[in-house]
PDB file of N, CA and C in Angstrom:
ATOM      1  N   UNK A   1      -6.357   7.274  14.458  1.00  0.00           N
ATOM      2  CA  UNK A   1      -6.142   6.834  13.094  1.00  0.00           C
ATOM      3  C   UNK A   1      -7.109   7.608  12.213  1.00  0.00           C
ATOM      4  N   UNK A   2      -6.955   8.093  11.116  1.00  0.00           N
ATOM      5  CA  UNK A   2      -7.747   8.892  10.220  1.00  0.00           C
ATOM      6  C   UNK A   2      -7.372   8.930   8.949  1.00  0.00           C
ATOM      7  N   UNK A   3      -6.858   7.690   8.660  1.00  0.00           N
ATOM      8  CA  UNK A   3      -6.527   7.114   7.322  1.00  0.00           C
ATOM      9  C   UNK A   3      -7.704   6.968   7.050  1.00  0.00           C
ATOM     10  N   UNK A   4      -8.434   7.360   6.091  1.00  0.00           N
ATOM     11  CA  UNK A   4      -9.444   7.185   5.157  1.00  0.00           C
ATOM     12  C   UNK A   4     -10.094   5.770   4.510  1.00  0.00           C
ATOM     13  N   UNK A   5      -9.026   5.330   4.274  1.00  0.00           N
ATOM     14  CA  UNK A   5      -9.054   3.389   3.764  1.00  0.00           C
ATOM     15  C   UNK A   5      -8.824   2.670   4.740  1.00  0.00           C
ATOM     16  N   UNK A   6      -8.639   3.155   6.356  1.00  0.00           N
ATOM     17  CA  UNK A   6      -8.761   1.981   7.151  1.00  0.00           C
ATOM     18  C   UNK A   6     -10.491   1.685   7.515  1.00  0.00           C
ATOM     19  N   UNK A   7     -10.538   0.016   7.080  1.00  0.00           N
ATOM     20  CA  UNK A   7     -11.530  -0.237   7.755  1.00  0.00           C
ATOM     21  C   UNK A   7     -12.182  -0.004   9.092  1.00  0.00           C
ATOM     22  N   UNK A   8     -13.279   0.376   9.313  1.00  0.00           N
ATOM     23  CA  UNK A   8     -13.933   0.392  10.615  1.00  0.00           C
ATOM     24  C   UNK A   8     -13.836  -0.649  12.219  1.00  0.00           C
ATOM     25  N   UNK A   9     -12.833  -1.926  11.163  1.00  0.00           N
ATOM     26  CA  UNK A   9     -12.711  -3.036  12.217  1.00  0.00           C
ATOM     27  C   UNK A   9     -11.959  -2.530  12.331  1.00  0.00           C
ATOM     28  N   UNK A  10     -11.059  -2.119  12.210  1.00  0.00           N
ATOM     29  CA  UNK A  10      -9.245  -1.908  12.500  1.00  0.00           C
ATOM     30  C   UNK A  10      -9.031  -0.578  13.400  1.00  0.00           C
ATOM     31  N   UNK A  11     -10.055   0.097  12.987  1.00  0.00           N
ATOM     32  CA  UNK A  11     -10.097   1.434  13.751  1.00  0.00           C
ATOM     33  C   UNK A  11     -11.034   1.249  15.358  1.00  0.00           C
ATOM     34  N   UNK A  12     -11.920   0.380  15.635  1.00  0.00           N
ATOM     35  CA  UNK A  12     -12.491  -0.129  16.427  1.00  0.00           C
ATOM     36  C   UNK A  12     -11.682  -0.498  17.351  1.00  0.00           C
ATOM     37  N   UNK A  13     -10.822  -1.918  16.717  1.00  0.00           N
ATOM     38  CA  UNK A  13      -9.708  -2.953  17.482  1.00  0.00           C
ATOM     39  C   UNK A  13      -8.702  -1.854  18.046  1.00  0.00           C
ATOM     40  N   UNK A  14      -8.235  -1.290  17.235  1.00  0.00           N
ATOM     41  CA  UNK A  14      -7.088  -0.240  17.699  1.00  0.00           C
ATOM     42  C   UNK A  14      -7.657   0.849  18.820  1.00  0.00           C
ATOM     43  N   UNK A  15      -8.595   1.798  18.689  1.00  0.00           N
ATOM     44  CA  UNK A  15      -9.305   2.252  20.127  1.00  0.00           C
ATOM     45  C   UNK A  15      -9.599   1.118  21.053  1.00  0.00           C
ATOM     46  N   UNK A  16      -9.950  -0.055  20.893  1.00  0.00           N
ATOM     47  CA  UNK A  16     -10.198  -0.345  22.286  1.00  0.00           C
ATOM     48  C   UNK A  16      -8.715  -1.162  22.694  1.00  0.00           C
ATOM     49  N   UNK A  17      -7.924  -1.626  21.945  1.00  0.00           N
ATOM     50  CA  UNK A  17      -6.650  -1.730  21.977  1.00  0.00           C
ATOM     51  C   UNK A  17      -5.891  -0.440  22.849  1.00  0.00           C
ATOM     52  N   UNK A  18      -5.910   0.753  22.251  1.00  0.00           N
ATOM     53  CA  UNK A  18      -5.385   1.560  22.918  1.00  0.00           C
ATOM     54  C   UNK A  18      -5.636   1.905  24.927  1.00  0.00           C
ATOM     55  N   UNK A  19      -6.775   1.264  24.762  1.00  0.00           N
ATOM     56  CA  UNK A  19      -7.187   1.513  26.576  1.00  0.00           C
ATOM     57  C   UNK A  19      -7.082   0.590  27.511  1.00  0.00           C
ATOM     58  N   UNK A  20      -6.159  -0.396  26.899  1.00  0.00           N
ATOM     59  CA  UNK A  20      -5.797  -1.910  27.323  1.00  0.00           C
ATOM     60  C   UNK A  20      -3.973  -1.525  27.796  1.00  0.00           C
ATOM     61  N   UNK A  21      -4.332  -2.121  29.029  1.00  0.00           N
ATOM     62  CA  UNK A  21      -2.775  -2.430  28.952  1.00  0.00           C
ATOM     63  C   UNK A  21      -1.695  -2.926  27.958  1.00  0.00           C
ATOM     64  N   UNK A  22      -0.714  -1.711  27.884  1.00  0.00           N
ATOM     65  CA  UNK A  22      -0.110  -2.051  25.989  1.00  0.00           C
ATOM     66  C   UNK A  22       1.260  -3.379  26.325  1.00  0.00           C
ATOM     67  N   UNK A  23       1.057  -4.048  27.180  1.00  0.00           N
ATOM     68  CA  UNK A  23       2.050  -5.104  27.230  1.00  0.00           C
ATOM     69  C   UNK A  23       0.979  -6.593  26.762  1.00  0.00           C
ATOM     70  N   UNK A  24      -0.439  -6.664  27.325  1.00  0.00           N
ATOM     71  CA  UNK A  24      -1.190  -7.236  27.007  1.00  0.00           C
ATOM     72  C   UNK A  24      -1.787  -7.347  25.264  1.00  0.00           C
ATOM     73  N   UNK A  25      -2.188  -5.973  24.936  1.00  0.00           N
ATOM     74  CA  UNK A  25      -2.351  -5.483  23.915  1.00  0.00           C
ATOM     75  C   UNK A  25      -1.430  -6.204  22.883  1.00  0.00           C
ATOM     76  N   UNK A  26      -0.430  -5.807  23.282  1.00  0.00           N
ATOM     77  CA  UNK A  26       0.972  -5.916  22.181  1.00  0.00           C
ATOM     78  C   UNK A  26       0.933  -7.375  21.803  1.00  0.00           C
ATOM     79  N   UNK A  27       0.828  -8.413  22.619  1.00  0.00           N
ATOM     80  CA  UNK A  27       0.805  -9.780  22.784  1.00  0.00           C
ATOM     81  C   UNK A  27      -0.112  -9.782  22.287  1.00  0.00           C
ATOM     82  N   UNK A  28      -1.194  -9.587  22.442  1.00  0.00           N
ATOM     83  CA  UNK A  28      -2.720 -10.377  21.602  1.00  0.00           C
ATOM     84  C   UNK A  28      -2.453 -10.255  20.221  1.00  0.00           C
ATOM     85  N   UNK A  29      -1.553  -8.835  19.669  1.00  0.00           N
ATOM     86  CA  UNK A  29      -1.595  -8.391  18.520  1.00  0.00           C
ATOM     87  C   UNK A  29      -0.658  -9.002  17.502  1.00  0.00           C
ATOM     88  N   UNK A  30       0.037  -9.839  18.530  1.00  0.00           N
ATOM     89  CA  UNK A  30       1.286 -11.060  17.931  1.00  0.00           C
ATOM     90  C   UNK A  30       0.708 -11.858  17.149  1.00  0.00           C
ATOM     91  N   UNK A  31       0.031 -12.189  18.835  1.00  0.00           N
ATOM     92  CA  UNK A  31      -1.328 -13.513  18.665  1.00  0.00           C
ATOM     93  C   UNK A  31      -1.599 -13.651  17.410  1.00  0.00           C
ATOM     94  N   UNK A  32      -2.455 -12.305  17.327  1.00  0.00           N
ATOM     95  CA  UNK A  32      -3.552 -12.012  16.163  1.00  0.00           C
ATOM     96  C   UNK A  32      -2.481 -12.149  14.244  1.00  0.00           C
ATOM     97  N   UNK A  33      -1.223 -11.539  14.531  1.00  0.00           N
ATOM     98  CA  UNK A  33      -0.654 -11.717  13.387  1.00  0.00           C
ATOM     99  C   UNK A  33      -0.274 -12.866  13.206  1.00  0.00           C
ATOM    100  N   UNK A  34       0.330 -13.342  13.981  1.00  0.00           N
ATOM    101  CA  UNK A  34       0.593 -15.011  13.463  1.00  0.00           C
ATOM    102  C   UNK A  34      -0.601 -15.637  12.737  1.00  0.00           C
ATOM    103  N   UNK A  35      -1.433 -16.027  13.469  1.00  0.00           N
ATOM    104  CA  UNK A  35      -2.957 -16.430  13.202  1.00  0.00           C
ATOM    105  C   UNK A  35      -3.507 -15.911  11.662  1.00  0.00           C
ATOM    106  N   UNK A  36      -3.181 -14.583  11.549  1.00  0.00           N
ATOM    107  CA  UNK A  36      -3.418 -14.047  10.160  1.00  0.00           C
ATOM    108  C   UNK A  36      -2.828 -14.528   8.955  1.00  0.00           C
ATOM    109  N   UNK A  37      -1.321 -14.348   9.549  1.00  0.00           N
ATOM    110  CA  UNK A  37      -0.004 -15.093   8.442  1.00  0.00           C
ATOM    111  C   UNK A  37       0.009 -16.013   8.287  1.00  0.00           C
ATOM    112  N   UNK A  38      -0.186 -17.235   9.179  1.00  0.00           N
ATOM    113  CA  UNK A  38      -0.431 -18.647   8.818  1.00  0.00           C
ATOM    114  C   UNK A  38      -2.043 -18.738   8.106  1.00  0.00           C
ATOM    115  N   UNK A  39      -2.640 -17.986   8.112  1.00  0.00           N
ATOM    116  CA  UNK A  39      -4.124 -18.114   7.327  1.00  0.00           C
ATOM    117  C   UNK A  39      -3.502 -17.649   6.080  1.00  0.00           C
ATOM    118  N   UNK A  40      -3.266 -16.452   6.008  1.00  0.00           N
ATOM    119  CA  UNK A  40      -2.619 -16.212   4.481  1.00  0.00           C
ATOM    120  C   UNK A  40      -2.123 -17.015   3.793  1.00  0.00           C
ATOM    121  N   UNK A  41      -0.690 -17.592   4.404  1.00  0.00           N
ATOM    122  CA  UNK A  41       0.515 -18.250   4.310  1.00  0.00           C
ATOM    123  C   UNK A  41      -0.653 -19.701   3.091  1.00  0.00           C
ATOM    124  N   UNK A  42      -1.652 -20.065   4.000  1.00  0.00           N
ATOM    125  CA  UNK A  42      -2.699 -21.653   3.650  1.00  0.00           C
ATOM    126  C   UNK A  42      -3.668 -20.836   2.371  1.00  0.00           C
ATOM    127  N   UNK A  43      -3.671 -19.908   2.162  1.00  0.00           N
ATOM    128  CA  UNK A  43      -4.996 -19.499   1.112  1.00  0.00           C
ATOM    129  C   UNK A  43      -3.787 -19.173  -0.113  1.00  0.00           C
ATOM    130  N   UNK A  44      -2.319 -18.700   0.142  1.00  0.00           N
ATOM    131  CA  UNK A  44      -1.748 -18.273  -0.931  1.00  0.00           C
ATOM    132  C   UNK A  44      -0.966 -19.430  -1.240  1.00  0.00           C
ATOM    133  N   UNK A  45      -0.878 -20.367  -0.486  1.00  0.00           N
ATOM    134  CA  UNK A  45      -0.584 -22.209  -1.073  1.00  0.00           C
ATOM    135  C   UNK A  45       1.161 -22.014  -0.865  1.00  0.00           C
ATOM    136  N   UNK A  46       1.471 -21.292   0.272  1.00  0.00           N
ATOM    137  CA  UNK A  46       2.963 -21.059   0.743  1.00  0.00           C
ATOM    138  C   UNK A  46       2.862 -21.824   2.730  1.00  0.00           C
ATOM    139  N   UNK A  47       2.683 -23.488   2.046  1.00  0.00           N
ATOM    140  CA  UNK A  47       2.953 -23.945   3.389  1.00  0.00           C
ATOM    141  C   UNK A  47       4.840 -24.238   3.712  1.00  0.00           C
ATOM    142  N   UNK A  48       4.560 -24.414   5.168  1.00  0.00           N
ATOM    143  CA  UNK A  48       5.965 -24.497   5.677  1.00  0.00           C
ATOM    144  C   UNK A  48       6.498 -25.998   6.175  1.00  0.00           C
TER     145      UNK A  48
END
């Protein structure tokens, strides 16, 4: 990754992401979006 505006976390997560089994990987990264979207979803006052 060498997007300029990606944060240092994201570029971190994603290398050590990349050396992980990508079926595992892929799943955590579900994980991780859901978890994000329902946090969003509660701070932007769009409950379900």
């Amino acid at each position: 990754m060498r997007d300029p505006t990606s944060s240092i976390w994201l570029k971190i997560t994603l290398r050590t992401a990349l050396e992980r089994d990508c079926v595992q990987a892929y799943g955590d990264a579900m994980v991780l979006k859901n978890i994000l979207k329902e946090r969003m979803d509660h701070h932007l006052g769009h409950s379900r």
